[in-house]
PDB file of N, CA and C in Angstrom:
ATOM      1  N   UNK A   1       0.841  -1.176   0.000  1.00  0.00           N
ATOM      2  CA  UNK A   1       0.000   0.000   0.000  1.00  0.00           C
ATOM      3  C   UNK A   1       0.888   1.241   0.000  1.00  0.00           C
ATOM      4  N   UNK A   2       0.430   2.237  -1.094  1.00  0.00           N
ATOM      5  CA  UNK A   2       1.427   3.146  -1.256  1.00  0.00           C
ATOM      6  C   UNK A   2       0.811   4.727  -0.136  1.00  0.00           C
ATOM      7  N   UNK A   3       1.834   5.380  -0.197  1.00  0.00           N
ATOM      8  CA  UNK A   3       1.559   6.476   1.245  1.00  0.00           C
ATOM      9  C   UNK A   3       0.672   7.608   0.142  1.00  0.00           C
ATOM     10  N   UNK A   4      -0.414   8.294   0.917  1.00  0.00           N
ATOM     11  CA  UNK A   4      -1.160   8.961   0.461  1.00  0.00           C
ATOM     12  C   UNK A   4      -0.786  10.645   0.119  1.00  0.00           C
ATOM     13  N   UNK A   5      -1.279  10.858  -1.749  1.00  0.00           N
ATOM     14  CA  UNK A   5      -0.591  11.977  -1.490  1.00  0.00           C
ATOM     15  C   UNK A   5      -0.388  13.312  -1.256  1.00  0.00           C
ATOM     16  N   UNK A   6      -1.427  13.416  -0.109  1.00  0.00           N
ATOM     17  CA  UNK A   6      -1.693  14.393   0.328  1.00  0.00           C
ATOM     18  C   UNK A   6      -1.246  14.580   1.513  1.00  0.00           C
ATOM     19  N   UNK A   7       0.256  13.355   1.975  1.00  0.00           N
ATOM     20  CA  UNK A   7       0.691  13.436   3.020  1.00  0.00           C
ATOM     21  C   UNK A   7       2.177  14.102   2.645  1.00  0.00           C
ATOM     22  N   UNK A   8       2.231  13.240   1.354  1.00  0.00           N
ATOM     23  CA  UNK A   8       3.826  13.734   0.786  1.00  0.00           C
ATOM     24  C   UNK A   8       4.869  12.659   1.155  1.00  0.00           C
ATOM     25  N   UNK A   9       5.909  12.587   0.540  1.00  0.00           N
ATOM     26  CA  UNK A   9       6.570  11.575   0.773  1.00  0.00           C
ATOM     27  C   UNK A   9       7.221  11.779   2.337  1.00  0.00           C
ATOM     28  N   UNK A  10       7.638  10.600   3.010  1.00  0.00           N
ATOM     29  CA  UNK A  10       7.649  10.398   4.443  1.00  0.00           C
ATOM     30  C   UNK A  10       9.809  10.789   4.211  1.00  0.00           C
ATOM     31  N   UNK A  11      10.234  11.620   5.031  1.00  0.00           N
ATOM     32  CA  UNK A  11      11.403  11.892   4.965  1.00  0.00           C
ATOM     33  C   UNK A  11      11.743  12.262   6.688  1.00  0.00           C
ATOM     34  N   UNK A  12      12.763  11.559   7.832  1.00  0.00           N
ATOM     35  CA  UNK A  12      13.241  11.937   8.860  1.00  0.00           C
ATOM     36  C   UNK A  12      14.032  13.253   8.929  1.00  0.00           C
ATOM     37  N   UNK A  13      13.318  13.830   9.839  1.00  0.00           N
ATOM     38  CA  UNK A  13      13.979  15.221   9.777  1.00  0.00           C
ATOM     39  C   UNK A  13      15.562  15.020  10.666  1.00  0.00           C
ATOM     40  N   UNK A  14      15.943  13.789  10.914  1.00  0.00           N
ATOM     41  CA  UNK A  14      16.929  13.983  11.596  1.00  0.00           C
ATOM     42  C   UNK A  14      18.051  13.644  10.009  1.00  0.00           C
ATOM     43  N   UNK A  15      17.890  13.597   9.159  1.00  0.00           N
ATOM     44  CA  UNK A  15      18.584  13.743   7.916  1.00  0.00           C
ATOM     45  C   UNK A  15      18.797  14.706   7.244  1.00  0.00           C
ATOM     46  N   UNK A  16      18.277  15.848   7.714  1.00  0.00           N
ATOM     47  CA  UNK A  16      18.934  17.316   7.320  1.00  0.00           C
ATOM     48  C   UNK A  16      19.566  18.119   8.175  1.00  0.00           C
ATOM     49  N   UNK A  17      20.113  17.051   9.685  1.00  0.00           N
ATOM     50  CA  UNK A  17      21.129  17.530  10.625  1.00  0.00           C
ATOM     51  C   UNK A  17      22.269  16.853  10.320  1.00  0.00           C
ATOM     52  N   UNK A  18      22.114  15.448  10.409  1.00  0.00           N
ATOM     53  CA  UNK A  18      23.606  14.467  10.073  1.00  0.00           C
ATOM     54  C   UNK A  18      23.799  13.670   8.758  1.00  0.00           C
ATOM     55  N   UNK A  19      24.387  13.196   8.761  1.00  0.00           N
ATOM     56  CA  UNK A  19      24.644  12.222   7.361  1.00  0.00           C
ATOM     57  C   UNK A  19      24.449  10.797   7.586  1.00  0.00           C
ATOM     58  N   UNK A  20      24.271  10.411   8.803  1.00  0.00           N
ATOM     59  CA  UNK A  20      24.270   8.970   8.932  1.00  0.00           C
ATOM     60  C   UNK A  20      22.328   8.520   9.264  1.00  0.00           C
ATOM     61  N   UNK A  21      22.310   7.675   8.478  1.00  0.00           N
ATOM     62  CA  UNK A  21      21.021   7.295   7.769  1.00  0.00           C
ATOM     63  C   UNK A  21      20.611   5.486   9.184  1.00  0.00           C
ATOM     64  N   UNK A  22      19.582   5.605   9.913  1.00  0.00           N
ATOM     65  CA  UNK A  22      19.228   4.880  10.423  1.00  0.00           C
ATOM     66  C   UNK A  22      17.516   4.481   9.428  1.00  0.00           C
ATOM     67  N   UNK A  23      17.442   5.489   9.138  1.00  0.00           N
ATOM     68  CA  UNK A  23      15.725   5.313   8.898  1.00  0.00           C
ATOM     69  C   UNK A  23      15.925   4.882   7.108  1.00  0.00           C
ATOM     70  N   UNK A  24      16.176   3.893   6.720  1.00  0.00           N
ATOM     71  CA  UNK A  24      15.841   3.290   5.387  1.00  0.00           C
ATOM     72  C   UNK A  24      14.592   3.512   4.977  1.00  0.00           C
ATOM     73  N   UNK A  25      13.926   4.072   5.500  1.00  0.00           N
ATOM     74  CA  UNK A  25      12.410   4.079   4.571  1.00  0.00           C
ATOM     75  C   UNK A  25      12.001   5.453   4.197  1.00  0.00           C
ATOM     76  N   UNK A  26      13.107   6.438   4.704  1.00  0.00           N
ATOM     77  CA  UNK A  26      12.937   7.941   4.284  1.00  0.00           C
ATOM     78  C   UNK A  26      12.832   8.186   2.689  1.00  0.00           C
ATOM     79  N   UNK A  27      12.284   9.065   2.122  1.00  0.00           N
ATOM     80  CA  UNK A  27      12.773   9.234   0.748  1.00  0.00           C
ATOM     81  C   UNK A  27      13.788  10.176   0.269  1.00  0.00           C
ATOM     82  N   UNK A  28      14.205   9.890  -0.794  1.00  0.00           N
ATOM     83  CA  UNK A  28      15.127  10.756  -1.274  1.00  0.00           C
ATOM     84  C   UNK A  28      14.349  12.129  -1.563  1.00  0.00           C
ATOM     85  N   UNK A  29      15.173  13.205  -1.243  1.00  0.00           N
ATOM     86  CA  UNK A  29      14.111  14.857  -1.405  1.00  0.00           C
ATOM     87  C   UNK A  29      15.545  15.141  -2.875  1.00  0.00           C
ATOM     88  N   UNK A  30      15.388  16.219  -3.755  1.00  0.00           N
ATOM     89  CA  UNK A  30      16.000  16.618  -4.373  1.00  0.00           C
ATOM     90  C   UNK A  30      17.095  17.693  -3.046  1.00  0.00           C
ATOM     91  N   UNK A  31      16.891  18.275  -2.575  1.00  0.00           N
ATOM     92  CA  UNK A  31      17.607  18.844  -1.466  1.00  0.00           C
ATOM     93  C   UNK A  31      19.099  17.806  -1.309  1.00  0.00           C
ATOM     94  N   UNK A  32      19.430  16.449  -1.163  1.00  0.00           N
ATOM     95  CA  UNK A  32      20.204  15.704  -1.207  1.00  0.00           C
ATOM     96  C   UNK A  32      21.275  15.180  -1.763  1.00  0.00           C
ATOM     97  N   UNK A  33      21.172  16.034  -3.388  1.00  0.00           N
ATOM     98  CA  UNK A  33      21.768  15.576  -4.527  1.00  0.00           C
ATOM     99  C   UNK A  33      23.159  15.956  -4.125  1.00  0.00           C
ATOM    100  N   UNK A  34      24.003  15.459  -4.532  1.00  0.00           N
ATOM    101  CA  UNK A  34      25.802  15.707  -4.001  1.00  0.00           C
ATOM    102  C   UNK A  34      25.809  15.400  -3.218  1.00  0.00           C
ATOM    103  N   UNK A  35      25.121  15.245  -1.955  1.00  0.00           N
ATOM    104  CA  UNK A  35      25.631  14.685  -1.016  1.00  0.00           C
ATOM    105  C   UNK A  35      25.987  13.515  -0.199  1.00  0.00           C
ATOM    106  N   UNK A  36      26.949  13.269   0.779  1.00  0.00           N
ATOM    107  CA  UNK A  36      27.330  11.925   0.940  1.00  0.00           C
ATOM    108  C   UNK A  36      26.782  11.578   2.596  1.00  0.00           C
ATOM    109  N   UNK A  37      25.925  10.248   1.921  1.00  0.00           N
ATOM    110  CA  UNK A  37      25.035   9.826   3.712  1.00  0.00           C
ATOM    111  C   UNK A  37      26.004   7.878   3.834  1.00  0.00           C
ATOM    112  N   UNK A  38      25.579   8.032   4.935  1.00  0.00           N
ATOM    113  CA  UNK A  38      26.218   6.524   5.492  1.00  0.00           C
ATOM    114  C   UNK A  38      24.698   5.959   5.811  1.00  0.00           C
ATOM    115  N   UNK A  39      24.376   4.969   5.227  1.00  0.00           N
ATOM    116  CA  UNK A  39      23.471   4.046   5.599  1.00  0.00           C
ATOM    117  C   UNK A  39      23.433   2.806   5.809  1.00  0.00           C
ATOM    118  N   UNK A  40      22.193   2.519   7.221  1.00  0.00           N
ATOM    119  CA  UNK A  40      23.119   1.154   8.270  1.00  0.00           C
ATOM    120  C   UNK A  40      22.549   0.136   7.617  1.00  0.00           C
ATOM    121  N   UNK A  41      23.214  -1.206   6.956  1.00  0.00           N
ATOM    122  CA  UNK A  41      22.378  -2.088   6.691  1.00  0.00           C
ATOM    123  C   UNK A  41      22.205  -3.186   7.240  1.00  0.00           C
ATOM    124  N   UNK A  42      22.000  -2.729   8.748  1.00  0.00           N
ATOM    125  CA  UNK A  42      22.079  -4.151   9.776  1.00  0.00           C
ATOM    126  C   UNK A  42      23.104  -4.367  10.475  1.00  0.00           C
ATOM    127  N   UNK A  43      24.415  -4.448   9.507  1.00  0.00           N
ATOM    128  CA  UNK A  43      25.385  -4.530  10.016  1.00  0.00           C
ATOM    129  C   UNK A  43      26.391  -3.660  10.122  1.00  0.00           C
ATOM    130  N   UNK A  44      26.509  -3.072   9.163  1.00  0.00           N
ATOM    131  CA  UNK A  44      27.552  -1.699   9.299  1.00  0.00           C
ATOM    132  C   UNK A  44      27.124  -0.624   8.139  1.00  0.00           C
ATOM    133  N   UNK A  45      27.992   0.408   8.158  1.00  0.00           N
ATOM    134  CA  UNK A  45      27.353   1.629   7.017  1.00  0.00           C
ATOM    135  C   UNK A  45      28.270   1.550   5.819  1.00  0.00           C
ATOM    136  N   UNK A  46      27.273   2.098   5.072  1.00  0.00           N
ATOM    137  CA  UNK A  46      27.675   1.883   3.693  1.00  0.00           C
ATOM    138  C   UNK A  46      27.533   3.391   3.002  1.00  0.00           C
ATOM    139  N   UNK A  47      28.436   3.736   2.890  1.00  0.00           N
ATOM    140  CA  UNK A  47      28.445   5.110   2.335  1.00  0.00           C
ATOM    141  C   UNK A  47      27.988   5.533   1.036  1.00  0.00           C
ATOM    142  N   UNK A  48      27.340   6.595   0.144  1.00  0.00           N
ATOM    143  CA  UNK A  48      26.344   6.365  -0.362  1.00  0.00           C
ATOM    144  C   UNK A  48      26.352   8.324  -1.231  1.00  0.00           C
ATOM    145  N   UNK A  49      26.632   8.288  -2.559  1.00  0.00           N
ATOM    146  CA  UNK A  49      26.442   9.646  -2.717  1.00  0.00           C
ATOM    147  C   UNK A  49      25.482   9.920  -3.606  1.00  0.00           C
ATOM    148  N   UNK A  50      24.403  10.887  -3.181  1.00  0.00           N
ATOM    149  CA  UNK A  50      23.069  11.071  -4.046  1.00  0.00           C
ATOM    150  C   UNK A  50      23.578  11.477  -5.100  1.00  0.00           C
ATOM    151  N   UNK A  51      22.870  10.967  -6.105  1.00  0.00           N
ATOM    152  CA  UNK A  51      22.561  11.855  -7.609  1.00  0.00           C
ATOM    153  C   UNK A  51      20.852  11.602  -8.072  1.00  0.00           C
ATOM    154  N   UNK A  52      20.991  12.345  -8.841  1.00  0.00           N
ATOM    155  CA  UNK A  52      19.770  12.679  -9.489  1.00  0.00           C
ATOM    156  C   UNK A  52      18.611  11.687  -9.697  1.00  0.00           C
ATOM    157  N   UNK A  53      19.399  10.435 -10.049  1.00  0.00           N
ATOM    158  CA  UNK A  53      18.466   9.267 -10.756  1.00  0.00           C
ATOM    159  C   UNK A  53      17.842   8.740  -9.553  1.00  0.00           C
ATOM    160  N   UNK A  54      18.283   9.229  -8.156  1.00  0.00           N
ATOM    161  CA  UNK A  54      17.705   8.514  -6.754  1.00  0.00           C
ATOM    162  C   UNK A  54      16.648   8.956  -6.314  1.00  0.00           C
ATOM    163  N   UNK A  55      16.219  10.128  -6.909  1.00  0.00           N
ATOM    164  CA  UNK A  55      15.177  10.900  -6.002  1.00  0.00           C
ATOM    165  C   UNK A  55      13.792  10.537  -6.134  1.00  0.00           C
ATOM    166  N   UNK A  56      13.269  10.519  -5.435  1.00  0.00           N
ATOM    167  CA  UNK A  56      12.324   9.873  -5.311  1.00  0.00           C
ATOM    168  C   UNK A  56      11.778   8.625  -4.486  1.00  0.00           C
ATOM    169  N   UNK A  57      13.088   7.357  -4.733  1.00  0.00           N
ATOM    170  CA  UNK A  57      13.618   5.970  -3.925  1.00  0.00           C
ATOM    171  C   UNK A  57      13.462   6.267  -2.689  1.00  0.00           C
ATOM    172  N   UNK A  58      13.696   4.946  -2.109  1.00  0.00           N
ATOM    173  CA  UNK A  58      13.876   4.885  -0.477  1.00  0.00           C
ATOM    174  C   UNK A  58      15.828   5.280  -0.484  1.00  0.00           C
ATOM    175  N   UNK A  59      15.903   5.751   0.840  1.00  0.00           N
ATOM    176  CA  UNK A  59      17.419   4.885   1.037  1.00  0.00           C
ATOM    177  C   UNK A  59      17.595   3.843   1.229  1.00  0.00           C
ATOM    178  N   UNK A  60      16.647   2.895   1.818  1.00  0.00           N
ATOM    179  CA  UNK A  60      16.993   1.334   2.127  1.00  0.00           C
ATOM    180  C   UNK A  60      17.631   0.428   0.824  1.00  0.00           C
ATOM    181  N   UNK A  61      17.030   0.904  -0.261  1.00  0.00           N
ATOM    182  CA  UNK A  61      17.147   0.078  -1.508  1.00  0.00           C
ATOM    183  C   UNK A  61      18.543   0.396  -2.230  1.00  0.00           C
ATOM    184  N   UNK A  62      19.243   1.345  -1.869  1.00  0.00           N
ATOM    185  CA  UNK A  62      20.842   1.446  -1.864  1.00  0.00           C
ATOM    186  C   UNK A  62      21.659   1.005  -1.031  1.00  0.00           C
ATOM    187  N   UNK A  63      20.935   0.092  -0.329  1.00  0.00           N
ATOM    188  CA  UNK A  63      22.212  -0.696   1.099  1.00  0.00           C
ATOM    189  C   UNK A  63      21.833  -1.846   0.915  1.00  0.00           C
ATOM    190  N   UNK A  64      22.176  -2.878   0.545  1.00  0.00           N
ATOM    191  CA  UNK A  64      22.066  -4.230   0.530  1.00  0.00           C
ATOM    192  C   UNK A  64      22.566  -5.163   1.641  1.00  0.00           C
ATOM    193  N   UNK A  65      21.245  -5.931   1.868  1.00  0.00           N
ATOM    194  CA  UNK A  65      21.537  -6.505   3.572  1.00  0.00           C
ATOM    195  C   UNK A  65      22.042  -7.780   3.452  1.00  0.00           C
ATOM    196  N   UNK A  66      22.274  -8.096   2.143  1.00  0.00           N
ATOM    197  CA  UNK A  66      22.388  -9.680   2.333  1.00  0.00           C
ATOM    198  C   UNK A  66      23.927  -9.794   1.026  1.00  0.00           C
ATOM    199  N   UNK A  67      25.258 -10.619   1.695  1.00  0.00           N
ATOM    200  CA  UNK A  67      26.237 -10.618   0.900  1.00  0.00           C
ATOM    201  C   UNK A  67      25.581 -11.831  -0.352  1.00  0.00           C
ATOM    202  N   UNK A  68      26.732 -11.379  -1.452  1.00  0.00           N
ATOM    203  CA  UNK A  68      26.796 -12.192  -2.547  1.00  0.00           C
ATOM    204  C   UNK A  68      26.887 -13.637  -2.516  1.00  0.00           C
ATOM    205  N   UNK A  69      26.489 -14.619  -2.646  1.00  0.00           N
ATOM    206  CA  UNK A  69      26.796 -16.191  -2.816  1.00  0.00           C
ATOM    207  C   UNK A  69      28.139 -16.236  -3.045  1.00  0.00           C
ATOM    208  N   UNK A  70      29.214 -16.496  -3.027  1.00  0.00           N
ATOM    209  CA  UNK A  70      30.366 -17.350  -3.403  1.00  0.00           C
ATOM    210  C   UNK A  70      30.646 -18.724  -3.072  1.00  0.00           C
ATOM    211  N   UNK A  71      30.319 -19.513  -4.017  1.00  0.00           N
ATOM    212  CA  UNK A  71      30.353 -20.599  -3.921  1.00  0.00           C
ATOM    213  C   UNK A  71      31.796 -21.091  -4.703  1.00  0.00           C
ATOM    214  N   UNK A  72      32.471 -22.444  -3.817  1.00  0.00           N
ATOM    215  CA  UNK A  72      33.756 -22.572  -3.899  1.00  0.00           C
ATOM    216  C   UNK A  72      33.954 -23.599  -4.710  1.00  0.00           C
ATOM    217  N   UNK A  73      35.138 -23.221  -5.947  1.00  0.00           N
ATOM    218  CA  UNK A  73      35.769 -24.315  -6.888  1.00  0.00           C
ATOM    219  C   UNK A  73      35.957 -25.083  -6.539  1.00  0.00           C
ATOM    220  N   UNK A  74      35.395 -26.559  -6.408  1.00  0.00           N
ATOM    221  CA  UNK A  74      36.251 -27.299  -6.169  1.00  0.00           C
ATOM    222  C   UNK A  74      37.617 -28.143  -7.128  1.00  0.00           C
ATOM    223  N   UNK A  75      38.748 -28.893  -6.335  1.00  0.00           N
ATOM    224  CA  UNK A  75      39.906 -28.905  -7.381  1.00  0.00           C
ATOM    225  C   UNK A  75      39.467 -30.804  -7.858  1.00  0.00           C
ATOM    226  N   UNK A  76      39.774 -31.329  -8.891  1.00  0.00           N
ATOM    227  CA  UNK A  76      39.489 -32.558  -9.124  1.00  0.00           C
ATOM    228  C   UNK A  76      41.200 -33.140  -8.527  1.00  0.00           C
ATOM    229  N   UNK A  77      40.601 -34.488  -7.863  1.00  0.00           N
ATOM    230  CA  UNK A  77      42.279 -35.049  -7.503  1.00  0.00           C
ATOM    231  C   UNK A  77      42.816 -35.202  -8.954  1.00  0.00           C
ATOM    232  N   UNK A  78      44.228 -35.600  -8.833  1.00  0.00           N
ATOM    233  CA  UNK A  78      44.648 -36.793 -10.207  1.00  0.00           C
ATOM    234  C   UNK A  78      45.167 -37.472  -9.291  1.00  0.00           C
TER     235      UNK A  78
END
């Protein structure tokens, strides 16, 4: 269910004091562009510099919570 829009998009005002991003579900404001936020993804921050093509997005969806698969070669004996 999408937020109504006569509320406006939902943005923490504690993100136009610091740079470090707890609230993943804020939106990107154009106000943001150039600038560089740290956002937590569970486990540690991931630093993060707005441009243009973001606005609008969550921040959550630029921090990825879950690492890549690497799955291991195995060697054949001889």
């Amino acid at each position: 269910m999408t937020r109504s829009l006569w509320k406006g998009p939902f943005v923490n005002l504690a993100l136009f004091e610091n740079s470090i991003v707890y609230s993943r579900n804020s939106a990107i404001l154009p106000q943001f562009v150039n600038k560089k936020f740290k956002i937590h993804n569970g486990k540690s921050f991931l630093e993060l510099e707005i441009q243009e093509l973001m606005i609008g997005h969550k921040f959550g969806e630029f921090a990825q919570t879950r690492k890549k698969v690497m799955h291991k070669n195995k060697e054949k004996k001889k």
